[in-house]
N, C-alpha and C. Protein backbone atom coordinates (compact mmCIF):
# COMPACT_ATOMS: atom_id res chain seq x y z
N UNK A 1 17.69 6.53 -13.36
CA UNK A 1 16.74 6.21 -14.41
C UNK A 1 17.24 5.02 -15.24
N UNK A 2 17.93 3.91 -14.86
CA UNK A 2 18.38 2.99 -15.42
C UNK A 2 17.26 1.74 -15.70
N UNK A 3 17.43 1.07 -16.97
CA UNK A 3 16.43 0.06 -17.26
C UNK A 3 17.36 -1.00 -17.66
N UNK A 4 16.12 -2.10 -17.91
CA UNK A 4 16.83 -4.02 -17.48
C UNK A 4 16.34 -4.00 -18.70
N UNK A 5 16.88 -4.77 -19.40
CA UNK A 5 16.71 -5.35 -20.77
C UNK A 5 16.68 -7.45 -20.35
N UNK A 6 15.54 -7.74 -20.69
CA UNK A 6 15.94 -9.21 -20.40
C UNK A 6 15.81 -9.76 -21.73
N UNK A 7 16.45 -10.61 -21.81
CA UNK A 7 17.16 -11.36 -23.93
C UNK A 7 15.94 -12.91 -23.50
N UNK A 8 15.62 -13.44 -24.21
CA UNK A 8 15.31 -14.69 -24.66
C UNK A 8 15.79 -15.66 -23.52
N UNK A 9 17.18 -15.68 -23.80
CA UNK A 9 17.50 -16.76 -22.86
C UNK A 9 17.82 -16.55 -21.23
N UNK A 10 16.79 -15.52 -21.02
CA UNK A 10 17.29 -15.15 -19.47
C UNK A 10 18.24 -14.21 -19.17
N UNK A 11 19.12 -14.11 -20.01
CA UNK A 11 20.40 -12.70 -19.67
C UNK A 11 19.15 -11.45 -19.06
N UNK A 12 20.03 -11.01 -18.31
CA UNK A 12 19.82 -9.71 -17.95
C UNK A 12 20.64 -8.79 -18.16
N UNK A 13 20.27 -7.19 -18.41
CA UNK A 13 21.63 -6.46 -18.79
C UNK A 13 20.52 -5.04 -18.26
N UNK A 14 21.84 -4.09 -17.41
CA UNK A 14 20.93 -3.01 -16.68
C UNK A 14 21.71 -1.97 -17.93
N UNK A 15 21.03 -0.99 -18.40
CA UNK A 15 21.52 0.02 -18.86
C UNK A 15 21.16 1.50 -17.99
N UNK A 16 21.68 2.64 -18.51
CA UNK A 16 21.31 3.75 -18.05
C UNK A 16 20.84 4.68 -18.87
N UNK A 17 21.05 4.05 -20.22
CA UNK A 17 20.88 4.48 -21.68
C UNK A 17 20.54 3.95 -23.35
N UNK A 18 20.01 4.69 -23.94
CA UNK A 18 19.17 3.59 -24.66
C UNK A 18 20.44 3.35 -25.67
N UNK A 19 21.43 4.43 -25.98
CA UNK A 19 22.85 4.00 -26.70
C UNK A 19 23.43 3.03 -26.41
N UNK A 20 23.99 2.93 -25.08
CA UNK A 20 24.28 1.82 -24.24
C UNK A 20 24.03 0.34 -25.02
N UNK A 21 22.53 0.49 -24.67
CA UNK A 21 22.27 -0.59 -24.81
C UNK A 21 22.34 -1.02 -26.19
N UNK A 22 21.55 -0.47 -27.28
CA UNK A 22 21.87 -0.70 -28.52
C UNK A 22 23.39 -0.84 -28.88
N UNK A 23 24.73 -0.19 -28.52
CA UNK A 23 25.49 -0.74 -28.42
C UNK A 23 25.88 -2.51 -28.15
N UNK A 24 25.21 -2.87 -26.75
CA UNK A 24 25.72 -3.85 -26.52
C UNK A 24 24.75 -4.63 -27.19
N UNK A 25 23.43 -4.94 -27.12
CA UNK A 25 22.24 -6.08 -28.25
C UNK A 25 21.88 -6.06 -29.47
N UNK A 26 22.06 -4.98 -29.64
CA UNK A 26 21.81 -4.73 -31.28
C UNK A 26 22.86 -5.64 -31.97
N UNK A 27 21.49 -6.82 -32.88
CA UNK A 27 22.52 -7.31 -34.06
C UNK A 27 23.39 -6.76 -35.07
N UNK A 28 24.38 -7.35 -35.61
CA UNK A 28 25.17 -6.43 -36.87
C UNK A 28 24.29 -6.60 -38.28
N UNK A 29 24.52 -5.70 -39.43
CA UNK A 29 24.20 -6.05 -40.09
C UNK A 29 25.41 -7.07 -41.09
N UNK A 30 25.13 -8.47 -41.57
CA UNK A 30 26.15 -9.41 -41.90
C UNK A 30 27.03 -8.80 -43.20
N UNK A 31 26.18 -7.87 -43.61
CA UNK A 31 26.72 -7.35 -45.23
C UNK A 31 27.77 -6.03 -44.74
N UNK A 32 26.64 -4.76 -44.60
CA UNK A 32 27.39 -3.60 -44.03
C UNK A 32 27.97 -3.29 -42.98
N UNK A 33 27.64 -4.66 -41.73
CA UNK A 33 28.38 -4.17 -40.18
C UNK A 33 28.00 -3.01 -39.72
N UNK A 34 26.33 -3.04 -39.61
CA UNK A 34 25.89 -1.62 -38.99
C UNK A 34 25.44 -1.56 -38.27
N UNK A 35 25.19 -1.45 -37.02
CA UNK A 35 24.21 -1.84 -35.76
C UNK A 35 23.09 -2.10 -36.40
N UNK A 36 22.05 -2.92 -36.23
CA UNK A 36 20.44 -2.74 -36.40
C UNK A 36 19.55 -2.29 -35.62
N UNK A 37 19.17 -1.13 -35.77
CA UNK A 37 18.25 -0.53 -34.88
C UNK A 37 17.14 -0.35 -35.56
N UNK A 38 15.70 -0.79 -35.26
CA UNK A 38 15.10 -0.99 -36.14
C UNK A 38 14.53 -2.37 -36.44
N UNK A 39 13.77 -2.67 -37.72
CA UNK A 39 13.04 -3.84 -37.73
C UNK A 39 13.90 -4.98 -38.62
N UNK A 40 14.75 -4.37 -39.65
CA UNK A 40 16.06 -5.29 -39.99
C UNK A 40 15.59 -5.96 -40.87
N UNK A 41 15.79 -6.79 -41.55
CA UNK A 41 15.09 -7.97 -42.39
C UNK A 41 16.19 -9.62 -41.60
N UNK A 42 15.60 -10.56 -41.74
CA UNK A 42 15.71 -11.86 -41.50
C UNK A 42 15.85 -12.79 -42.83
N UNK A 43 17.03 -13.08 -43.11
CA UNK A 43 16.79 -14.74 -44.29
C UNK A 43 18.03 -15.36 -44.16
N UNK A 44 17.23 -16.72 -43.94
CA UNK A 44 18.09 -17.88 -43.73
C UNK A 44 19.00 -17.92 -42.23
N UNK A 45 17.83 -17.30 -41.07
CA UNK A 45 19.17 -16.97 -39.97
C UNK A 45 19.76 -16.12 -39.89
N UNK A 46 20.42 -15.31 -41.07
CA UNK A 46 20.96 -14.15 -40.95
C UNK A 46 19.97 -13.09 -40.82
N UNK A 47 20.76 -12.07 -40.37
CA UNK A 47 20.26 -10.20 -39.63
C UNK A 47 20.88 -9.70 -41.07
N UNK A 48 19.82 -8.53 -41.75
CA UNK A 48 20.97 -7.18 -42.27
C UNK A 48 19.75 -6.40 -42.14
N UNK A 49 19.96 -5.04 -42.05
CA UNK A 49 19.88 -3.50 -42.22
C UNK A 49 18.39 -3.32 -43.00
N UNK A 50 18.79 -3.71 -43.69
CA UNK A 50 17.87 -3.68 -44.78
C UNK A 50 17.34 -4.62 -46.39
N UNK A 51 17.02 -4.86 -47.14
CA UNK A 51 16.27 -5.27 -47.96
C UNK A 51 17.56 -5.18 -48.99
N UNK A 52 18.62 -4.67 -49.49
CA UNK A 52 19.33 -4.19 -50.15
C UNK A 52 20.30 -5.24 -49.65
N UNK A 53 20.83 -5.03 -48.31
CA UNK A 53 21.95 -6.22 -47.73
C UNK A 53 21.67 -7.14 -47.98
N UNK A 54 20.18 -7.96 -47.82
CA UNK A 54 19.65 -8.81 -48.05
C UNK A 54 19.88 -9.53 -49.32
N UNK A 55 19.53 -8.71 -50.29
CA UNK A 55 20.14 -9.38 -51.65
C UNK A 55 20.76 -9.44 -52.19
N UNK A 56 22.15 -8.88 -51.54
CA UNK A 56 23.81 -8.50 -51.83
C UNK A 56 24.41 -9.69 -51.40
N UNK A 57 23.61 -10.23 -50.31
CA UNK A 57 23.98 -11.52 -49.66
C UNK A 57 23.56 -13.01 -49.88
N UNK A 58 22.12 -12.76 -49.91
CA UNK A 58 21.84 -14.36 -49.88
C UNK A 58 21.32 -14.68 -51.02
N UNK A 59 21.14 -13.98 -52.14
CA UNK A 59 21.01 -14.47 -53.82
C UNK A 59 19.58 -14.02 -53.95
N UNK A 60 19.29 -15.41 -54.17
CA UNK A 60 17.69 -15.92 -54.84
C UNK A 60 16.66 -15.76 -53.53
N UNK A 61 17.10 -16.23 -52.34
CA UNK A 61 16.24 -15.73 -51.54
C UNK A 61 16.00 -14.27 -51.12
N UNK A 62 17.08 -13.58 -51.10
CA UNK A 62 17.00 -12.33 -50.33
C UNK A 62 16.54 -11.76 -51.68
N UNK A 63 16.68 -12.07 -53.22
CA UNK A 63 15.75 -11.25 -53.91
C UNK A 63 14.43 -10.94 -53.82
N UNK A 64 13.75 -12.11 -52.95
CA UNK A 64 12.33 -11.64 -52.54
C UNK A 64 12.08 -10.46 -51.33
N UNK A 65 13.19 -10.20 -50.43
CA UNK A 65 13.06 -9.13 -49.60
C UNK A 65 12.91 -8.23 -49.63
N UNK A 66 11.83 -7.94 -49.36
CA UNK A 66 11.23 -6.02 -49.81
C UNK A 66 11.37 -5.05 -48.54
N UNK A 67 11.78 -4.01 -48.66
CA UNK A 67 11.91 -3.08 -46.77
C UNK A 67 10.22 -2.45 -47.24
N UNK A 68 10.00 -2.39 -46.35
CA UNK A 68 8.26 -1.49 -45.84
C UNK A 68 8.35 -0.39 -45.82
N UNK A 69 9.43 0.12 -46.45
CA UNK A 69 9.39 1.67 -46.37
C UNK A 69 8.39 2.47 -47.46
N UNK A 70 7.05 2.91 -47.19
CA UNK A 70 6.45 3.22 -48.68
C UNK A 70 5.20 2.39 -48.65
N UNK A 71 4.97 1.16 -47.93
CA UNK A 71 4.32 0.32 -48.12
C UNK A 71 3.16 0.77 -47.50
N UNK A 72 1.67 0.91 -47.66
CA UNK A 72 0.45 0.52 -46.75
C UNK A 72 -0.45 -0.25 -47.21
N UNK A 73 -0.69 -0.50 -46.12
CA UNK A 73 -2.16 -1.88 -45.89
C UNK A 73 -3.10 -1.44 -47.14
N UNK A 74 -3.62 -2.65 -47.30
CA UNK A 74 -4.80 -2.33 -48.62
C UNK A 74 -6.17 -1.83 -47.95
């Protein structure tokens, strides 16, 4: 029951497990060093965890980062 993960730039990587794999592709988070599993937040290039790392890290920008946890559509 093993599956192919293919990345962006062509890598291929076979797993047998979805740990596995999140092990090996999952970004870090740059603040807490936590795997990211999940939707993560993005600023300035950098990966973190969450909305919280975000503004521990990158100041004035990551103060605008909100996590969606709580959030629905209007």
């Amino acid at each position: 029951m093993a599956f192919e993960v293919r990345t962006v730039d062509g890598s291929r990587h076979t797993f047998d497990c979805f740990e596995c794999a999140v092990h090996k592709m999952a970004p870090i988070c740059e603040h807490c060093q936590i795997k990211i599993v999940g939707h993560g937040v993005e600023v300035s290039g950098r990966f973190f965890c969450c909305a919280h790392c975000a503004r521990a890290v990158e100041g004035e920008q990551g103060a605008e980062v909100r996590d969606a946890v709580g959030a629905r559509p209007a």
